[in-house]
PDB file of N, CA and C in Angstrom:
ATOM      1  N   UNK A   1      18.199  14.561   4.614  1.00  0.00           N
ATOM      2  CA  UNK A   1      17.931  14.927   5.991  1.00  0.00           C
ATOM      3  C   UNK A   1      17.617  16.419   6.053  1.00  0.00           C
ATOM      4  N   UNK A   2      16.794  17.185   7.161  1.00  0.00           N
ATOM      5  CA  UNK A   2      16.397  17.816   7.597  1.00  0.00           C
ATOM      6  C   UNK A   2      17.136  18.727   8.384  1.00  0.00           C
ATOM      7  N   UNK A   3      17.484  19.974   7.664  1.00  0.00           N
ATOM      8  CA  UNK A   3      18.244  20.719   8.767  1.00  0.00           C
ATOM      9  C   UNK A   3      17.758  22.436   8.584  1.00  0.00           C
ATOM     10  N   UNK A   4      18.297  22.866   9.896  1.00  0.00           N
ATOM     11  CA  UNK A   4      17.655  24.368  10.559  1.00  0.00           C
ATOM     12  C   UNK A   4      19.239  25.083  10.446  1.00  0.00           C
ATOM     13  N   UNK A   5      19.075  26.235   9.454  1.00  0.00           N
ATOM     14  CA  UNK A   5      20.236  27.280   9.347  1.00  0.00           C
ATOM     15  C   UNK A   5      19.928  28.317   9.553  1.00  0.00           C
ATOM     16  N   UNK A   6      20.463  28.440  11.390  1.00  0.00           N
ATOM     17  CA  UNK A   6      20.028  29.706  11.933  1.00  0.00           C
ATOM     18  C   UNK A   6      21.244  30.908  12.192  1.00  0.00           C
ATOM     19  N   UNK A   7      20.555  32.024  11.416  1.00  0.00           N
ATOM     20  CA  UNK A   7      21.485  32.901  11.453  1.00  0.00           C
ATOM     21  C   UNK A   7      21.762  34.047  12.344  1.00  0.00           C
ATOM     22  N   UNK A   8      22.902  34.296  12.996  1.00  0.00           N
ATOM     23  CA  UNK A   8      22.883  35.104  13.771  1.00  0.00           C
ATOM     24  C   UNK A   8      23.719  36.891  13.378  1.00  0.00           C
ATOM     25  N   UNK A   9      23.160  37.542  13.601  1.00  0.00           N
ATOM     26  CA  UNK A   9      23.754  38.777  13.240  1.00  0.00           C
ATOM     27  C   UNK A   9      23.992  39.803  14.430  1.00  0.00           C
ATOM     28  N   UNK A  10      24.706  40.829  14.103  1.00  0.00           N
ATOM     29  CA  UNK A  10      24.783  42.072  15.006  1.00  0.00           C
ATOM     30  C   UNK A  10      23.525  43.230  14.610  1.00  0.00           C
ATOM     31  N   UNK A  11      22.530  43.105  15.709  1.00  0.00           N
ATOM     32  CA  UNK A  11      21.402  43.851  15.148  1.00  0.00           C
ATOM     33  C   UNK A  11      21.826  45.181  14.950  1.00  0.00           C
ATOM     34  N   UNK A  12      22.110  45.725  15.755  1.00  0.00           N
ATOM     35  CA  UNK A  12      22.419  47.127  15.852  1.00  0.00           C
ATOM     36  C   UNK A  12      23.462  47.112  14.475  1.00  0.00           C
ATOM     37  N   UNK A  13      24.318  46.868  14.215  1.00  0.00           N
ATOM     38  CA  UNK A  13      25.302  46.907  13.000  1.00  0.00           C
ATOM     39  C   UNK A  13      24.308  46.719  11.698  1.00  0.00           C
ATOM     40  N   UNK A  14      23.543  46.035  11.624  1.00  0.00           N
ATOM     41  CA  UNK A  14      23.005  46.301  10.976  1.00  0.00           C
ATOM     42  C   UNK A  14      21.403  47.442  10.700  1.00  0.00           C
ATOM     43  N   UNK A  15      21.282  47.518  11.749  1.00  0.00           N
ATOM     44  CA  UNK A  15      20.339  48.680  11.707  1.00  0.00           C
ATOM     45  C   UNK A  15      20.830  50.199  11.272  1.00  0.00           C
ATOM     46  N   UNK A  16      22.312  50.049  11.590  1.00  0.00           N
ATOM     47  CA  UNK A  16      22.758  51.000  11.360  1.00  0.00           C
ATOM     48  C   UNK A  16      22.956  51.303   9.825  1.00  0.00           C
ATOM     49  N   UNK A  17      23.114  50.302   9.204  1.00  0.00           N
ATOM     50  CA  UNK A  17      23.602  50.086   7.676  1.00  0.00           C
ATOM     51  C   UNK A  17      22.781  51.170   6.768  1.00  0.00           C
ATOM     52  N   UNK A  18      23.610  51.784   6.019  1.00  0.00           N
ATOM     53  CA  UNK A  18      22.980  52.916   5.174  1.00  0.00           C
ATOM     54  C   UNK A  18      22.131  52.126   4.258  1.00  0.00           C
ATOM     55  N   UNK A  19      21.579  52.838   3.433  1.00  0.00           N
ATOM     56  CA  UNK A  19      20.262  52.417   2.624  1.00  0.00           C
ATOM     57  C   UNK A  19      20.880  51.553   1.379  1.00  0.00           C
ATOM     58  N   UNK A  20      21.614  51.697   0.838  1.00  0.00           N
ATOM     59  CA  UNK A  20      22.777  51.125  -0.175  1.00  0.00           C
ATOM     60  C   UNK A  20      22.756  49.762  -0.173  1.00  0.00           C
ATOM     61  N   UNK A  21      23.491  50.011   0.972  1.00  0.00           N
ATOM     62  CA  UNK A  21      24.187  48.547   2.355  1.00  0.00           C
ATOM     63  C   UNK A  21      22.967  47.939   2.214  1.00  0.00           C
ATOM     64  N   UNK A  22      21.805  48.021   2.739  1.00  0.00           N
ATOM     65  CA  UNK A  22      21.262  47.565   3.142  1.00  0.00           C
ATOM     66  C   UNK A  22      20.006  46.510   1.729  1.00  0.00           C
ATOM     67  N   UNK A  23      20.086  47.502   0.890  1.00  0.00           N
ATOM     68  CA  UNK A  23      19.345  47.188  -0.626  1.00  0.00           C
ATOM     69  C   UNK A  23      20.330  46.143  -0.901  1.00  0.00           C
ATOM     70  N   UNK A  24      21.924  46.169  -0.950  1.00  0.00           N
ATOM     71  CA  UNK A  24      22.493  45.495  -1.194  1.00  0.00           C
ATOM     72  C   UNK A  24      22.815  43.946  -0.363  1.00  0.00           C
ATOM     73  N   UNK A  25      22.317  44.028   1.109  1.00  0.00           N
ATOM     74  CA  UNK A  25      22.251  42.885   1.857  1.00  0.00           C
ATOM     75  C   UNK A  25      20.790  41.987   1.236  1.00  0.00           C
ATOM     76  N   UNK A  26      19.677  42.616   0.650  1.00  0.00           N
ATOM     77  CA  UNK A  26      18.545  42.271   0.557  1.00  0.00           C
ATOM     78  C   UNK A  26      18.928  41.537  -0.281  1.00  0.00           C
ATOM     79  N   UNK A  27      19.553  42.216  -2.028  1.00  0.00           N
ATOM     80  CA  UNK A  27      19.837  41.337  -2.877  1.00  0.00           C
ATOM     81  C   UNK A  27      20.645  40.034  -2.475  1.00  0.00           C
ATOM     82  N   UNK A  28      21.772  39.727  -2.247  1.00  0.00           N
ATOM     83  CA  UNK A  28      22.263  38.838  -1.518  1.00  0.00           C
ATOM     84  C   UNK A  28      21.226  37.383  -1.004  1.00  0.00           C
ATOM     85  N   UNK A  29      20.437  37.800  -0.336  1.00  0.00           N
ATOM     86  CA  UNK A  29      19.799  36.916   0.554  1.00  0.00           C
ATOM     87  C   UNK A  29      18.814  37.006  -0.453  1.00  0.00           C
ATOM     88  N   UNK A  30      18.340  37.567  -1.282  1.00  0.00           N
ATOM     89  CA  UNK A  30      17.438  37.373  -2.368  1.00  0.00           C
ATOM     90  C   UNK A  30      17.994  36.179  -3.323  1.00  0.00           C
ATOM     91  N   UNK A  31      19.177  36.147  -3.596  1.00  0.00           N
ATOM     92  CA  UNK A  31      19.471  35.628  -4.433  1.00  0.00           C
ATOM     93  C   UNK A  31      20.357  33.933  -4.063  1.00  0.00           C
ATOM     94  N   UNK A  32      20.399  34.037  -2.367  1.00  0.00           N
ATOM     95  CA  UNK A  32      21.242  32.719  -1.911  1.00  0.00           C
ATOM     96  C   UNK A  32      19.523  31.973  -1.818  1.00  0.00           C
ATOM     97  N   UNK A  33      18.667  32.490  -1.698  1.00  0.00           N
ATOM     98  CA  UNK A  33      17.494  32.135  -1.434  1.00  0.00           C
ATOM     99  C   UNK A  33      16.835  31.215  -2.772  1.00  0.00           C
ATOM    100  N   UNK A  34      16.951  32.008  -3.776  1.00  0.00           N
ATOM    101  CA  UNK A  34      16.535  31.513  -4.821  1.00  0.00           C
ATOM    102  C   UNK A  34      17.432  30.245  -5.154  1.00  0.00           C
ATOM    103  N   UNK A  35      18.654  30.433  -5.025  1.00  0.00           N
ATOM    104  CA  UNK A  35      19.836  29.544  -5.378  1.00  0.00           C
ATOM    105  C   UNK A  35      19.174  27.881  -4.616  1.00  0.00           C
ATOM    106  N   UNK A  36      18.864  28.104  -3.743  1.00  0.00           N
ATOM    107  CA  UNK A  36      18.268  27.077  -3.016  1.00  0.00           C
ATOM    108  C   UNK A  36      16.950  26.725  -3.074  1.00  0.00           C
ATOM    109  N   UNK A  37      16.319  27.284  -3.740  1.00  0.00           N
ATOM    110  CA  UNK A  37      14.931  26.888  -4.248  1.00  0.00           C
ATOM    111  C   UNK A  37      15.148  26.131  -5.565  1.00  0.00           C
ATOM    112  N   UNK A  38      15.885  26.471  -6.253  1.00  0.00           N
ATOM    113  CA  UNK A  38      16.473  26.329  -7.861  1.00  0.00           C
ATOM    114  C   UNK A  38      17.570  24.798  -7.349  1.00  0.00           C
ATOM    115  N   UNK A  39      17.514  24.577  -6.653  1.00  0.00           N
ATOM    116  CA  UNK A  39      18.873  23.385  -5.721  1.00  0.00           C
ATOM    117  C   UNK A  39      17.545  22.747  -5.492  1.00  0.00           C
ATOM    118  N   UNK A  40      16.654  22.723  -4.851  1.00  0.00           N
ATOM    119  CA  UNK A  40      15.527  21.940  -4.363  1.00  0.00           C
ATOM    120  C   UNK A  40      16.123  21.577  -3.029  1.00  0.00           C
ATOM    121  N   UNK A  41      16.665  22.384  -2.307  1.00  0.00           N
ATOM    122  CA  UNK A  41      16.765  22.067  -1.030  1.00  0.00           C
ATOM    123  C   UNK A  41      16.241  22.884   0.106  1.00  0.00           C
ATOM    124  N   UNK A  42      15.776  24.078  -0.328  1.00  0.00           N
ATOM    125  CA  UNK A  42      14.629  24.808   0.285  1.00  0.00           C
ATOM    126  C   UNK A  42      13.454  24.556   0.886  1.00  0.00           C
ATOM    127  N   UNK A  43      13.404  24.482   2.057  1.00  0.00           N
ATOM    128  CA  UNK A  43      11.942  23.833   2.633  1.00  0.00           C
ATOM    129  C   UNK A  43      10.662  25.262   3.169  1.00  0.00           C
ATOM    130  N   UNK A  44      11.805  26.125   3.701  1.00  0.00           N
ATOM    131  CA  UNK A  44      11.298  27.312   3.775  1.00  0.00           C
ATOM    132  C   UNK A  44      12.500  28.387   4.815  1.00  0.00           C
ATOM    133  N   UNK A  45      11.427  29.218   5.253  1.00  0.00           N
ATOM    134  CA  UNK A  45      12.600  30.369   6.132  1.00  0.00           C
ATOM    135  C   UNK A  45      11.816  31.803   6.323  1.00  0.00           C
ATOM    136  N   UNK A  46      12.754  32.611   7.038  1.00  0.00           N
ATOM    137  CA  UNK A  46      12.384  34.107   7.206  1.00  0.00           C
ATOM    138  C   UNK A  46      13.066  34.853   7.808  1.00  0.00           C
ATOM    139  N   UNK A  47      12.611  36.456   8.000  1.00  0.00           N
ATOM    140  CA  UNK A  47      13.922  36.710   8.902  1.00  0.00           C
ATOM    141  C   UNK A  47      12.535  37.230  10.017  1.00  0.00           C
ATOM    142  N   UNK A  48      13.861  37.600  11.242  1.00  0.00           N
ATOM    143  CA  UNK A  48      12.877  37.405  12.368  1.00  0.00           C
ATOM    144  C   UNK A  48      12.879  39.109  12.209  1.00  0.00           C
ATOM    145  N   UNK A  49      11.885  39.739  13.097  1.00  0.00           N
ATOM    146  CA  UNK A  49      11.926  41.401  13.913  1.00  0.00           C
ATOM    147  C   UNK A  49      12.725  40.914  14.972  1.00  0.00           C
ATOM    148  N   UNK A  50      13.780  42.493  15.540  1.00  0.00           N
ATOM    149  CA  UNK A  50      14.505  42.318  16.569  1.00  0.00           C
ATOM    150  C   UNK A  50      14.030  42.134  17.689  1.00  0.00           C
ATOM    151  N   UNK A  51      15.291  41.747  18.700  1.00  0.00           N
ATOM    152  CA  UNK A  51      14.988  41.093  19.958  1.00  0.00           C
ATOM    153  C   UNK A  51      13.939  41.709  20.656  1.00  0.00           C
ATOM    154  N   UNK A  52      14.283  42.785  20.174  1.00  0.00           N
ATOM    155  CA  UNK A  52      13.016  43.956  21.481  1.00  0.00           C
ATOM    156  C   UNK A  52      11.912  43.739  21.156  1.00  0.00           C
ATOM    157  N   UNK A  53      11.340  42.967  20.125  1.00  0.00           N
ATOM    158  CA  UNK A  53       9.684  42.906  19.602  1.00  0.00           C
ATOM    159  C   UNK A  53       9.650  41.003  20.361  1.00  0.00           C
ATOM    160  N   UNK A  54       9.821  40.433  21.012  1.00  0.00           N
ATOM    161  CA  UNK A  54      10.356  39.509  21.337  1.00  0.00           C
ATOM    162  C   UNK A  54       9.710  39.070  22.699  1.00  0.00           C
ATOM    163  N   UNK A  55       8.961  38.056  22.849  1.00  0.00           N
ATOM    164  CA  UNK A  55       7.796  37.623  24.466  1.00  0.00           C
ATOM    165  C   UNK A  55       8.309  36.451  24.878  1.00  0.00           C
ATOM    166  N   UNK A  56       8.714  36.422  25.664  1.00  0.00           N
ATOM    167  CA  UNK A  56       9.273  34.637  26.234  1.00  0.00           C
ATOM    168  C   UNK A  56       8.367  34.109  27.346  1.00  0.00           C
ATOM    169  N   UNK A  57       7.633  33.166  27.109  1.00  0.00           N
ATOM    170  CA  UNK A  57       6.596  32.204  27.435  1.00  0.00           C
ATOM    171  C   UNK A  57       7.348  31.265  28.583  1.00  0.00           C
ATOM    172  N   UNK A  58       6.953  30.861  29.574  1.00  0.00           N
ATOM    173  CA  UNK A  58       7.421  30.110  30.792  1.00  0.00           C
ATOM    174  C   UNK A  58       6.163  29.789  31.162  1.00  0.00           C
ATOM    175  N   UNK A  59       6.543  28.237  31.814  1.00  0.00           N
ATOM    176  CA  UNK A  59       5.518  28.016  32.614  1.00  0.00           C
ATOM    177  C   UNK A  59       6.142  27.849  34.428  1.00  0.00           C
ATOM    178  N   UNK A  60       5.770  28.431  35.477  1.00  0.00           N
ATOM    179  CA  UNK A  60       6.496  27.978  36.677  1.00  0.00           C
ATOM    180  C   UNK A  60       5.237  27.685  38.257  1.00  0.00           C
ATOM    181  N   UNK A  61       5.624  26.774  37.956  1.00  0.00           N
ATOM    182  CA  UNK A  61       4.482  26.186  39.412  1.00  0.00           C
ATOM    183  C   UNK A  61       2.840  25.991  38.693  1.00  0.00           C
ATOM    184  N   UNK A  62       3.024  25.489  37.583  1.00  0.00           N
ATOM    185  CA  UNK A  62       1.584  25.400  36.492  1.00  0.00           C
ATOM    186  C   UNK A  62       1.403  26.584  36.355  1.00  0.00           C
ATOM    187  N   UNK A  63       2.310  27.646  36.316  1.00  0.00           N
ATOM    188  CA  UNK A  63       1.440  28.727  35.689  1.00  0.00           C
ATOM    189  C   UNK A  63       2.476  29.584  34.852  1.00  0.00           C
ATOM    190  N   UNK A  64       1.294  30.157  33.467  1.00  0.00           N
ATOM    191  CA  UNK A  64       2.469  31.170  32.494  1.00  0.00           C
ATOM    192  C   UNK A  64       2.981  32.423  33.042  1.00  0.00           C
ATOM    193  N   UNK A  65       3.818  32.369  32.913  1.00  0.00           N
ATOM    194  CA  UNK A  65       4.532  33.739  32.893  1.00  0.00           C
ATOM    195  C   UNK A  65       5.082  34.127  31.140  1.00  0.00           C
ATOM    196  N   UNK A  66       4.760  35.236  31.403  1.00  0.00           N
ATOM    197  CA  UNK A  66       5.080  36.031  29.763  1.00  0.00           C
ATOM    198  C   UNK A  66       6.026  37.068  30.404  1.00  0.00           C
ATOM    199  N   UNK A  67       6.946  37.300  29.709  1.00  0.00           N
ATOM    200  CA  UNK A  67       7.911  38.503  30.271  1.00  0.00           C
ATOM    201  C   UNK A  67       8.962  38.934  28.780  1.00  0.00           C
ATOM    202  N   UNK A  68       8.573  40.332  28.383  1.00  0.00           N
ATOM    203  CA  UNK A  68       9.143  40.915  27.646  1.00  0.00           C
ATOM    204  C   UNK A  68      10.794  40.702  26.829  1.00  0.00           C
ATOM    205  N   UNK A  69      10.606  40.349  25.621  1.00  0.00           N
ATOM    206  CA  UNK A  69      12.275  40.313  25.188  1.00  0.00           C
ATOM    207  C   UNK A  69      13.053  39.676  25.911  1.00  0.00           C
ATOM    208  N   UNK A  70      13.977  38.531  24.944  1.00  0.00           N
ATOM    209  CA  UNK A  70      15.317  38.122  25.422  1.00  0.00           C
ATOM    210  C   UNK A  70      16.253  39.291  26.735  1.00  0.00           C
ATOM    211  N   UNK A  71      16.844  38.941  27.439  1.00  0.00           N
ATOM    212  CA  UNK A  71      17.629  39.926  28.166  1.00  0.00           C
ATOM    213  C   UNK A  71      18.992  39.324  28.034  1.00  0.00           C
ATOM    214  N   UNK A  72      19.562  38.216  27.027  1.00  0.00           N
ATOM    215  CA  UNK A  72      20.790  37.515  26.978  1.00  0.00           C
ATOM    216  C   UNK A  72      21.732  38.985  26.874  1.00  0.00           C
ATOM    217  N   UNK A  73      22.909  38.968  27.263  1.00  0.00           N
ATOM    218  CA  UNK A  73      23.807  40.205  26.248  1.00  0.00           C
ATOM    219  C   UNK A  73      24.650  39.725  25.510  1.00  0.00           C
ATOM    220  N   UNK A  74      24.226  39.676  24.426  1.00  0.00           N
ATOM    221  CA  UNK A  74      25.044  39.070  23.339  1.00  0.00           C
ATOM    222  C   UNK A  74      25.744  40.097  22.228  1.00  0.00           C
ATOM    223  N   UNK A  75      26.794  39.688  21.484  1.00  0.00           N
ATOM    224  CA  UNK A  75      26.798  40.492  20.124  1.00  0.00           C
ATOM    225  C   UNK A  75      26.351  40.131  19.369  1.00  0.00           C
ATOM    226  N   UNK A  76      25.863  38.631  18.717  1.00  0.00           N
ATOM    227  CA  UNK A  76      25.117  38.618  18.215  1.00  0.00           C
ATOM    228  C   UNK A  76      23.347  37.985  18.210  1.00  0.00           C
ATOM    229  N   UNK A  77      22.585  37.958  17.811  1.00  0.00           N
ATOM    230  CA  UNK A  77      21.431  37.831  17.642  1.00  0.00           C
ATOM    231  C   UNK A  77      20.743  37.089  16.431  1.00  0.00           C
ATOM    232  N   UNK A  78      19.569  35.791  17.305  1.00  0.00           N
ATOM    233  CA  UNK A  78      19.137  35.087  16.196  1.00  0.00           C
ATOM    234  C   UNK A  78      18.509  36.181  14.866  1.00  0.00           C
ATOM    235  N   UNK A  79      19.072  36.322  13.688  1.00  0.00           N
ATOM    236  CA  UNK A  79      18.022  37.160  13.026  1.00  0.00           C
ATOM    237  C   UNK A  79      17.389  36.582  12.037  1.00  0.00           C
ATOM    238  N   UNK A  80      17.629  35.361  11.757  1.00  0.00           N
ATOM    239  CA  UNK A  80      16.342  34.576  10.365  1.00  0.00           C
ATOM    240  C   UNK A  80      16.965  32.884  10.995  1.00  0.00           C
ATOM    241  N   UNK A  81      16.315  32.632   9.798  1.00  0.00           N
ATOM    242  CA  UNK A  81      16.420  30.823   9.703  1.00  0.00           C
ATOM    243  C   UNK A  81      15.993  30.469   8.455  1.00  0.00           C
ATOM    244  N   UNK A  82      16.723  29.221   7.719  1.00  0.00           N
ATOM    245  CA  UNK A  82      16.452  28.758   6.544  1.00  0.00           C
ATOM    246  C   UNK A  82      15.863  27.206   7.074  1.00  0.00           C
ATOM    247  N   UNK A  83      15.050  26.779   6.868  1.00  0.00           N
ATOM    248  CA  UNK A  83      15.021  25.252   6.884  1.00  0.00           C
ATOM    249  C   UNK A  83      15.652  24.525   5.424  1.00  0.00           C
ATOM    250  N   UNK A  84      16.369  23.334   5.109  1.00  0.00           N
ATOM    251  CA  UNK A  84      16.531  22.922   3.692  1.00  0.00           C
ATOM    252  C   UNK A  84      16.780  21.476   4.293  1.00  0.00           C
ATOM    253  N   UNK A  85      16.541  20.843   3.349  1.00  0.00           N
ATOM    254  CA  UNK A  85      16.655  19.639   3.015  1.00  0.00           C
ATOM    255  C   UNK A  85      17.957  19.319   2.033  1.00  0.00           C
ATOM    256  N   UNK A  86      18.724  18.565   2.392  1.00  0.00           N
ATOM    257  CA  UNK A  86      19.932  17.920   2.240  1.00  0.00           C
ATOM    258  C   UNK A  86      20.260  16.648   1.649  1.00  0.00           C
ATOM    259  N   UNK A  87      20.787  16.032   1.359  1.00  0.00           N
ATOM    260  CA  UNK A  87      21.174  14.207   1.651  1.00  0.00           C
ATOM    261  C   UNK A  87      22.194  14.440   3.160  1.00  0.00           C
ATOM    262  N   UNK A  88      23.199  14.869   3.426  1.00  0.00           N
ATOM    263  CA  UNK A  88      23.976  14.575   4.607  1.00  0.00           C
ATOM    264  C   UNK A  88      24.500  16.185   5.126  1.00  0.00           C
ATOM    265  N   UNK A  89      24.857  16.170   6.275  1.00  0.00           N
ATOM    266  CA  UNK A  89      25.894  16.977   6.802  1.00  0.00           C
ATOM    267  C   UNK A  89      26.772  18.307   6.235  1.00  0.00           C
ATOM    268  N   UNK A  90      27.484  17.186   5.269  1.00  0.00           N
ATOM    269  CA  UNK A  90      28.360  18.161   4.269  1.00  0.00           C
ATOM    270  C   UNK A  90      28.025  19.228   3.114  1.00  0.00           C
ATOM    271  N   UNK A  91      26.876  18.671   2.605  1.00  0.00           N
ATOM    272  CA  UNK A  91      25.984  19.355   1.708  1.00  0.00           C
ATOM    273  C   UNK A  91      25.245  20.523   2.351  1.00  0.00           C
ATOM    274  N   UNK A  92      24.715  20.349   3.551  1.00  0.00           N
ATOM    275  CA  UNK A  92      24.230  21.731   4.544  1.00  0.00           C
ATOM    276  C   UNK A  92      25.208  22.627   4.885  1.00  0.00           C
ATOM    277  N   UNK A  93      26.269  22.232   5.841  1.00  0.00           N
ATOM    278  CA  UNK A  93      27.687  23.131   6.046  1.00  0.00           C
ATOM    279  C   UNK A  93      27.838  23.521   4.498  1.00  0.00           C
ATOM    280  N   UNK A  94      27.760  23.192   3.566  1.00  0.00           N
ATOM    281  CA  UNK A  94      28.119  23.727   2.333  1.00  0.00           C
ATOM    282  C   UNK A  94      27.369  25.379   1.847  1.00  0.00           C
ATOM    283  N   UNK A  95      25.877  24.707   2.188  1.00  0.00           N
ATOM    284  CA  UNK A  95      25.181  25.946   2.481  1.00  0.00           C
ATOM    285  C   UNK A  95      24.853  26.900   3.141  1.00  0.00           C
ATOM    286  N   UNK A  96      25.315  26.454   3.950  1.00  0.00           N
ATOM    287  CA  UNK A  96      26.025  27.494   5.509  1.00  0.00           C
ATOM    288  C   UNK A  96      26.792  28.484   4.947  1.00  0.00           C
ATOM    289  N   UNK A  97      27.842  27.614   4.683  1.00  0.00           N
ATOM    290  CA  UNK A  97      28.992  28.995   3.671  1.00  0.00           C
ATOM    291  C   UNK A  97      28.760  29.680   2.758  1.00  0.00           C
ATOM    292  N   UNK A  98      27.598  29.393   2.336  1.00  0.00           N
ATOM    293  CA  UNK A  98      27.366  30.475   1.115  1.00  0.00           C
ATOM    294  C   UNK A  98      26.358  31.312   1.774  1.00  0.00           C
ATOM    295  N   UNK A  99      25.537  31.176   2.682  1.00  0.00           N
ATOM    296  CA  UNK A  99      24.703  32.272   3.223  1.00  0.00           C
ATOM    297  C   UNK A  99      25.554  33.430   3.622  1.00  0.00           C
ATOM    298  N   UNK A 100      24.772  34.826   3.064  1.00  0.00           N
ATOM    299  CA  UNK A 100      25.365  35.671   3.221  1.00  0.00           C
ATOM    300  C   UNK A 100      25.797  36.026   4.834  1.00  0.00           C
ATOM    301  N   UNK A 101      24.752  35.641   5.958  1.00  0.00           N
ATOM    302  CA  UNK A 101      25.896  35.910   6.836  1.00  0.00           C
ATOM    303  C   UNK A 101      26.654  35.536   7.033  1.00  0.00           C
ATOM    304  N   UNK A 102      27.032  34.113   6.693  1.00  0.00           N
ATOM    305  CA  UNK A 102      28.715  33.215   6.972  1.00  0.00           C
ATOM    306  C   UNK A 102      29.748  34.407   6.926  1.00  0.00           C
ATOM    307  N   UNK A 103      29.085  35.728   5.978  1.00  0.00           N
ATOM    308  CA  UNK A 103      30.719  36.600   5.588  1.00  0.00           C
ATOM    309  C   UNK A 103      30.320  38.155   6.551  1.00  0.00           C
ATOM    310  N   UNK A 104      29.217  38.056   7.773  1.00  0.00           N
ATOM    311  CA  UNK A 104      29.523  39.325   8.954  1.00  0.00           C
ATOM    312  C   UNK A 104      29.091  38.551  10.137  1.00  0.00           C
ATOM    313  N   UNK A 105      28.533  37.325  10.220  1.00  0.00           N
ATOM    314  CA  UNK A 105      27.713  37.016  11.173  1.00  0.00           C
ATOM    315  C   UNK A 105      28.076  35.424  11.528  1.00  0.00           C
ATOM    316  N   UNK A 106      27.047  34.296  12.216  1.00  0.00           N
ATOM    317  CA  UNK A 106      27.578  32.819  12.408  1.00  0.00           C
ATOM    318  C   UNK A 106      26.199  32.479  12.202  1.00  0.00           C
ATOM    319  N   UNK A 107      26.498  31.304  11.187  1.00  0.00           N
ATOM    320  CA  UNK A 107      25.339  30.326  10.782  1.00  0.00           C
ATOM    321  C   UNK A 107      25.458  29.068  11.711  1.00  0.00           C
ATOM    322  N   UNK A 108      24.607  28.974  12.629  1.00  0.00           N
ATOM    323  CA  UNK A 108      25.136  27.866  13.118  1.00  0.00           C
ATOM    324  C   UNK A 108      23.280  26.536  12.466  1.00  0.00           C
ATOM    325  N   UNK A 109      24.099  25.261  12.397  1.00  0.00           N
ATOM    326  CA  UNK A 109      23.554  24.624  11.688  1.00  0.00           C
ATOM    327  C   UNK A 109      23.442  23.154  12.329  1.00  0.00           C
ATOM    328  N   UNK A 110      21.864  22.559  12.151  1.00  0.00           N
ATOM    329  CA  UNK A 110      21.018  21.511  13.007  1.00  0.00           C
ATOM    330  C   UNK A 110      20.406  20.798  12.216  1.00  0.00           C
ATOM    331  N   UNK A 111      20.840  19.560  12.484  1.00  0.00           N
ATOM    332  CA  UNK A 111      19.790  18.912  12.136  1.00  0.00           C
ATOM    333  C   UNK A 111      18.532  18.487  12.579  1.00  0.00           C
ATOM    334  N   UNK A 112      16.959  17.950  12.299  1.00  0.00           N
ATOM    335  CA  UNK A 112      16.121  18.171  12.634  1.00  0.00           C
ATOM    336  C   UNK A 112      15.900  16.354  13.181  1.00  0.00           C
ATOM    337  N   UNK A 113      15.205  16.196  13.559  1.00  0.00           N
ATOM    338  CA  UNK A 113      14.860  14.890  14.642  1.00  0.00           C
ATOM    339  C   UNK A 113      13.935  14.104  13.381  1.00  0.00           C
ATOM    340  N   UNK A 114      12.992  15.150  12.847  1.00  0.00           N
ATOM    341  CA  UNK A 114      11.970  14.420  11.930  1.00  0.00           C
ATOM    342  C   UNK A 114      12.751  14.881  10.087  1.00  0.00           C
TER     343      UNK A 114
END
């Protein structure tokens, strides 16, 4: 089965992250990435630009409205997504926990319809 592991982070906390930190978050996700390509459960993924680069599309009374960036106030923020392929449930939550944000951030995890 088909599932969406979307990760949420503290943008600002991490924007803030020194250069180190931050080489060192890359490796990480470099390497849970590969782990799952090498698993064959990788379908694909990315990380997103922050909220502020961000257009939300509406339609109201047949017509679009476009209006600048999320305005939710949250602490945290969608910042990537993995798609992978699974056999069940348990095997995804499995990979949930090993994504590096499971250990600053919340993976929350879906399955897909198709």
């Amino acid at each position: 089965m088909k599932y969406m592991l979307m990760l949420y982070i503290d943008e600002k906390g991490m924007a803030a992250a020194d250069e180190p930190a931050q080489t060192k978050t890359t490796a990480a996700y470099t390497a849970y990435t590969e782990a799952m390509k090498k698993a064959g459960v990788w379908l694909g993924g990315g990380r997103l630009r922050p909220t502020e680069t961000a257009t939300l599309v509406r339609l109201k009374d047949g017509r679009q409205q476009v209006v600048d960036g999320p305005y939710a106030d949250t602490k945290e923020q969608l910042g990537g997504y993995y798609m992978i392929e699974t056999p069940d449930m348990d095997s995804a939550l499995s990979w949930a926990a090993r994504c590096p944000t499971a250990g600053h951030g919340t993976v929350e995890v879906r399955p897909l319809w198709y």
